[in-house]
C-alpha atoms as a PDB file:
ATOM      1  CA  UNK A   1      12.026   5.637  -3.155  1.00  0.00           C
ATOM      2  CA  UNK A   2      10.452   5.403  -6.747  1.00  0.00           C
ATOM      3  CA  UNK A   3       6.803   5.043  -7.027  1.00  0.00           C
ATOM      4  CA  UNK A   4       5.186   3.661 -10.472  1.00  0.00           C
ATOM      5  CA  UNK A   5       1.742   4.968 -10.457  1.00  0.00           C
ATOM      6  CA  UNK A   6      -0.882   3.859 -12.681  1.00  0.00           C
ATOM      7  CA  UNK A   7      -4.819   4.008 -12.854  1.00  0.00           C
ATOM      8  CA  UNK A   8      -7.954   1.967 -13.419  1.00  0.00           C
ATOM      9  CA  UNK A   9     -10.995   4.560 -13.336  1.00  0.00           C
ATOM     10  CA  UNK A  10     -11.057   5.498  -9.569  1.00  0.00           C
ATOM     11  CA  UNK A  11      -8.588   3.245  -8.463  1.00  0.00           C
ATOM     12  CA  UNK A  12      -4.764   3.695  -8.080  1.00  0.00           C
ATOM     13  CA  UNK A  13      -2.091   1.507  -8.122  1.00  0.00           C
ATOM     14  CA  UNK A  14       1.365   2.014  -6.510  1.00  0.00           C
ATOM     15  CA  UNK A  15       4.219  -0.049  -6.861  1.00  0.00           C
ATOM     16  CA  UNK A  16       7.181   0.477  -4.200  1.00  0.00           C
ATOM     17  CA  UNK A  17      10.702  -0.118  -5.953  1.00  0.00           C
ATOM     18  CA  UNK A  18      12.975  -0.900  -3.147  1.00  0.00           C
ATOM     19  CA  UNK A  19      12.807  -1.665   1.073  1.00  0.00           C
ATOM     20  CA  UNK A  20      11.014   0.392   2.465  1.00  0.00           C
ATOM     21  CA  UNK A  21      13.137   1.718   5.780  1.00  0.00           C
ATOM     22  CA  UNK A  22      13.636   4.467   8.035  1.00  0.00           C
ATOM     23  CA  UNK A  23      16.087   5.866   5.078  1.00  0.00           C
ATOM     24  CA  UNK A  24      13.351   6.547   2.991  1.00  0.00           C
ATOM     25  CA  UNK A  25       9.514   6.418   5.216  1.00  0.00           C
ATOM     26  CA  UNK A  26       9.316   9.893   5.222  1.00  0.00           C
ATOM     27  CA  UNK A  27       9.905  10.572   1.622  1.00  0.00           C
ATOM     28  CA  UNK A  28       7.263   7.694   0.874  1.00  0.00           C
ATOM     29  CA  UNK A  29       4.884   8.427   3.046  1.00  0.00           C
ATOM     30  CA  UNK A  30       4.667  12.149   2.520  1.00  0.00           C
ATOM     31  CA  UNK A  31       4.259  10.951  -1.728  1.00  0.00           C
ATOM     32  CA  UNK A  32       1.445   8.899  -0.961  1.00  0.00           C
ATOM     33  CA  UNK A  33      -0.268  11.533   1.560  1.00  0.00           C
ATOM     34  CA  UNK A  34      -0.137  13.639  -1.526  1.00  0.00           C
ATOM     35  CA  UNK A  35      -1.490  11.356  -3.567  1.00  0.00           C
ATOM     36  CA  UNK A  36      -4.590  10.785  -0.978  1.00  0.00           C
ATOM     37  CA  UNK A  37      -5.028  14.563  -0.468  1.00  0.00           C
ATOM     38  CA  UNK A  38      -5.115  14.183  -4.242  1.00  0.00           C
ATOM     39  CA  UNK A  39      -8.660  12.826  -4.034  1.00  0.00           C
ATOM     40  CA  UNK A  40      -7.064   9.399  -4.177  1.00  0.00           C
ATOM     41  CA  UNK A  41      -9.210   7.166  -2.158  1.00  0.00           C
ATOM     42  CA  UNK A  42      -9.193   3.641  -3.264  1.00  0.00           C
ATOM     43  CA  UNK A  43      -5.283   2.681  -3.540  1.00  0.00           C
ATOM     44  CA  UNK A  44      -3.156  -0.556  -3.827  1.00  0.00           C
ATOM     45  CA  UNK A  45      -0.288  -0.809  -2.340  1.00  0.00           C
ATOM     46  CA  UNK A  46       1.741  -3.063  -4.783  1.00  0.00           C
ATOM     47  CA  UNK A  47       4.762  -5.066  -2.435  1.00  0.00           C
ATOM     48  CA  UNK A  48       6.290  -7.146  -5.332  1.00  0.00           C
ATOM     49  CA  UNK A  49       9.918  -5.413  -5.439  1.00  0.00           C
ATOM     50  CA  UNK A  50       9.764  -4.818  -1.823  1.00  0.00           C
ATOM     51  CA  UNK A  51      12.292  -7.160  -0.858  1.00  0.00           C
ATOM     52  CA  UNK A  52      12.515  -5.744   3.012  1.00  0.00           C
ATOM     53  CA  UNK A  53      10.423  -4.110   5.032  1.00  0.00           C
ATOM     54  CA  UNK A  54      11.054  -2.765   8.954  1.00  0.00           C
ATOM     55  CA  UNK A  55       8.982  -1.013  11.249  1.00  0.00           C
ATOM     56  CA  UNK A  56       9.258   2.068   9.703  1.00  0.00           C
ATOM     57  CA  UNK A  57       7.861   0.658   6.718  1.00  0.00           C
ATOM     58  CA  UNK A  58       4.731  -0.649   8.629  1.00  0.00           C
ATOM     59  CA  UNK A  59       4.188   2.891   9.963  1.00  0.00           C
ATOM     60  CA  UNK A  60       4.334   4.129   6.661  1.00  0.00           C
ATOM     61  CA  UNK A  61       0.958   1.524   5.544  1.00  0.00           C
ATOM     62  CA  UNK A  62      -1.129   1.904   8.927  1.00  0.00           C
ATOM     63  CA  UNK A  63      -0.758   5.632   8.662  1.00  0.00           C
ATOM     64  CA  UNK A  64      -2.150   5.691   4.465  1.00  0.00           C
ATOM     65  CA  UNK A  65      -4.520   3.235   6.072  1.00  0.00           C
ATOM     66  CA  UNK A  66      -5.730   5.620   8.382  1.00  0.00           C
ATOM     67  CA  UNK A  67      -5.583   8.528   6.301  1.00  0.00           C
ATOM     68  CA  UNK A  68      -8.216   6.933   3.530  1.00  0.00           C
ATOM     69  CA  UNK A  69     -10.153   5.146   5.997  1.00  0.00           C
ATOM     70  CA  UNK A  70     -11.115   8.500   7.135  1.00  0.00           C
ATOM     71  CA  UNK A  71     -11.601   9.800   3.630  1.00  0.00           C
ATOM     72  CA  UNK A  72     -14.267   6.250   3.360  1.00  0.00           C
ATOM     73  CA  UNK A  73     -11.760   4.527   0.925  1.00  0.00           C
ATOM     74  CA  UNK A  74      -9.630   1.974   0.905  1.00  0.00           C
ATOM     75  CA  UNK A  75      -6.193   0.613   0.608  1.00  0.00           C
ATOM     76  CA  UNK A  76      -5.255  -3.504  -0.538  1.00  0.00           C
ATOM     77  CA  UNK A  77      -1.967  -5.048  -0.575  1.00  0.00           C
ATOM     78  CA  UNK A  78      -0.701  -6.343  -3.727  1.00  0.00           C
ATOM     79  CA  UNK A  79       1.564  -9.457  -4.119  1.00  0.00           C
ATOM     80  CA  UNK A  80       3.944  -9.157  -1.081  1.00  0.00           C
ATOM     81  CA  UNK A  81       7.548 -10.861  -0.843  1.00  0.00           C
ATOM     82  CA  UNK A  82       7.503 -14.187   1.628  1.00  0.00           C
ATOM     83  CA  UNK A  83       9.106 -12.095   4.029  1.00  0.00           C
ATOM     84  CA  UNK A  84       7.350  -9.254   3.646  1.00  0.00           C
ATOM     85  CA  UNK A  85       4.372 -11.274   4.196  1.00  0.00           C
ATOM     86  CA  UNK A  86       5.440 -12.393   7.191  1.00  0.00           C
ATOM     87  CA  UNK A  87       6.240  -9.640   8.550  1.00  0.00           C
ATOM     88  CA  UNK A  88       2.839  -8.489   7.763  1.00  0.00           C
ATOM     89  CA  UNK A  89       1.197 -11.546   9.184  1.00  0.00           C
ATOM     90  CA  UNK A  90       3.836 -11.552  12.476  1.00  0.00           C
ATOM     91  CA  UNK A  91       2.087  -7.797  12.972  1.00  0.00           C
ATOM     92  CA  UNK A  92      -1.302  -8.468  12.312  1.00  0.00           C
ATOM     93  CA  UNK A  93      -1.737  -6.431   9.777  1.00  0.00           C
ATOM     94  CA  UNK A  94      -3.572  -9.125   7.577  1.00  0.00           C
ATOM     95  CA  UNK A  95      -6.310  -8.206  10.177  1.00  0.00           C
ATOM     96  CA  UNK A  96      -6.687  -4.584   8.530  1.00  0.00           C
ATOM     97  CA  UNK A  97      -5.468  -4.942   4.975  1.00  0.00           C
ATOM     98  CA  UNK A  98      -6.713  -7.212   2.462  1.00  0.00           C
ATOM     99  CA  UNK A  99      -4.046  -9.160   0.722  1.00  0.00           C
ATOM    100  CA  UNK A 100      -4.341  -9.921  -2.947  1.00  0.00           C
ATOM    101  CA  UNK A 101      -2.083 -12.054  -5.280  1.00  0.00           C
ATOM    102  CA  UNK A 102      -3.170 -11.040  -8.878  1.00  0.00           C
ATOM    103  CA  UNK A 103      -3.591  -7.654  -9.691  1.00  0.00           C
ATOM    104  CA  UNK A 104      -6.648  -7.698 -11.493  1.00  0.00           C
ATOM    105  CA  UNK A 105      -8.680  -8.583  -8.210  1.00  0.00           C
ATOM    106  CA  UNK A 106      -7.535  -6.273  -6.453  1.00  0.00           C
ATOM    107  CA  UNK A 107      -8.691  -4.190  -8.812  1.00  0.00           C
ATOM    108  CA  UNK A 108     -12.204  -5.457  -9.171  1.00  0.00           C
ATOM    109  CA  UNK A 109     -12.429  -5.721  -5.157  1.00  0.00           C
ATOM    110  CA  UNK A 110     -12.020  -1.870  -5.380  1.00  0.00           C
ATOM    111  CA  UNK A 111     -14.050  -0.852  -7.853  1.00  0.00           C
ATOM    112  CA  UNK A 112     -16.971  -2.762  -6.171  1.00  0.00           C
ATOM    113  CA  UNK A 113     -16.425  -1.084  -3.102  1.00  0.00           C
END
């Protein structure tokens, strides 16, 4: 899977270019570890070309979750597909992540924090 990474001061965007499946978890999640262990700490997670997600996929975001949450950052969800958003919603996951529609909020909500 492609990443596009860009920043905003401390805060990094990443925008996932495809599903996000077993096929290619691994290869995601190990780039974004990288970019945490990177001193990467505040992070959005930008879903608007994911057009499929499966469980793999959902491992992939609890485990970034966990890894800043113990580093005291945080990670937001940016502009997820319908069904991506269901999914997300089916799981609970909107419990843990905060969900934003337009980047620039997500943005401020992390720069604030």
């Amino acid at each position: 899977m492609k990443l596009n990474i860009s920043r905003h001061q401390q805060v990094v965007t990443v925008q996932l270019t495809e599903t996000l499946v077993m096929s290619n978890a691994d290869t995601t999640r190990l780039a974004l570890t990288e970019l945490t262990d990177q001193g990467n700490h505040f992070l959005i997670i930008d879903l608007s070309l994911v057009n499929f997600l499966d469980s793999s996929g959902l491992a992939v975001l609890i485990a970034i979750y966990k890894q800043v949450n113990r580093q005291q950052g945080q990670v937001v969800l940016l502009q997820p597909q319908n069904n991506v958003r269901a999914l997300i919603e089916l799981t609970r996951l909107h419990q843990i992540f905060d969900i934003y529609e337009d980047p620039q909020s997500a943005i401020h909500s992390l720069q604030a924090a």
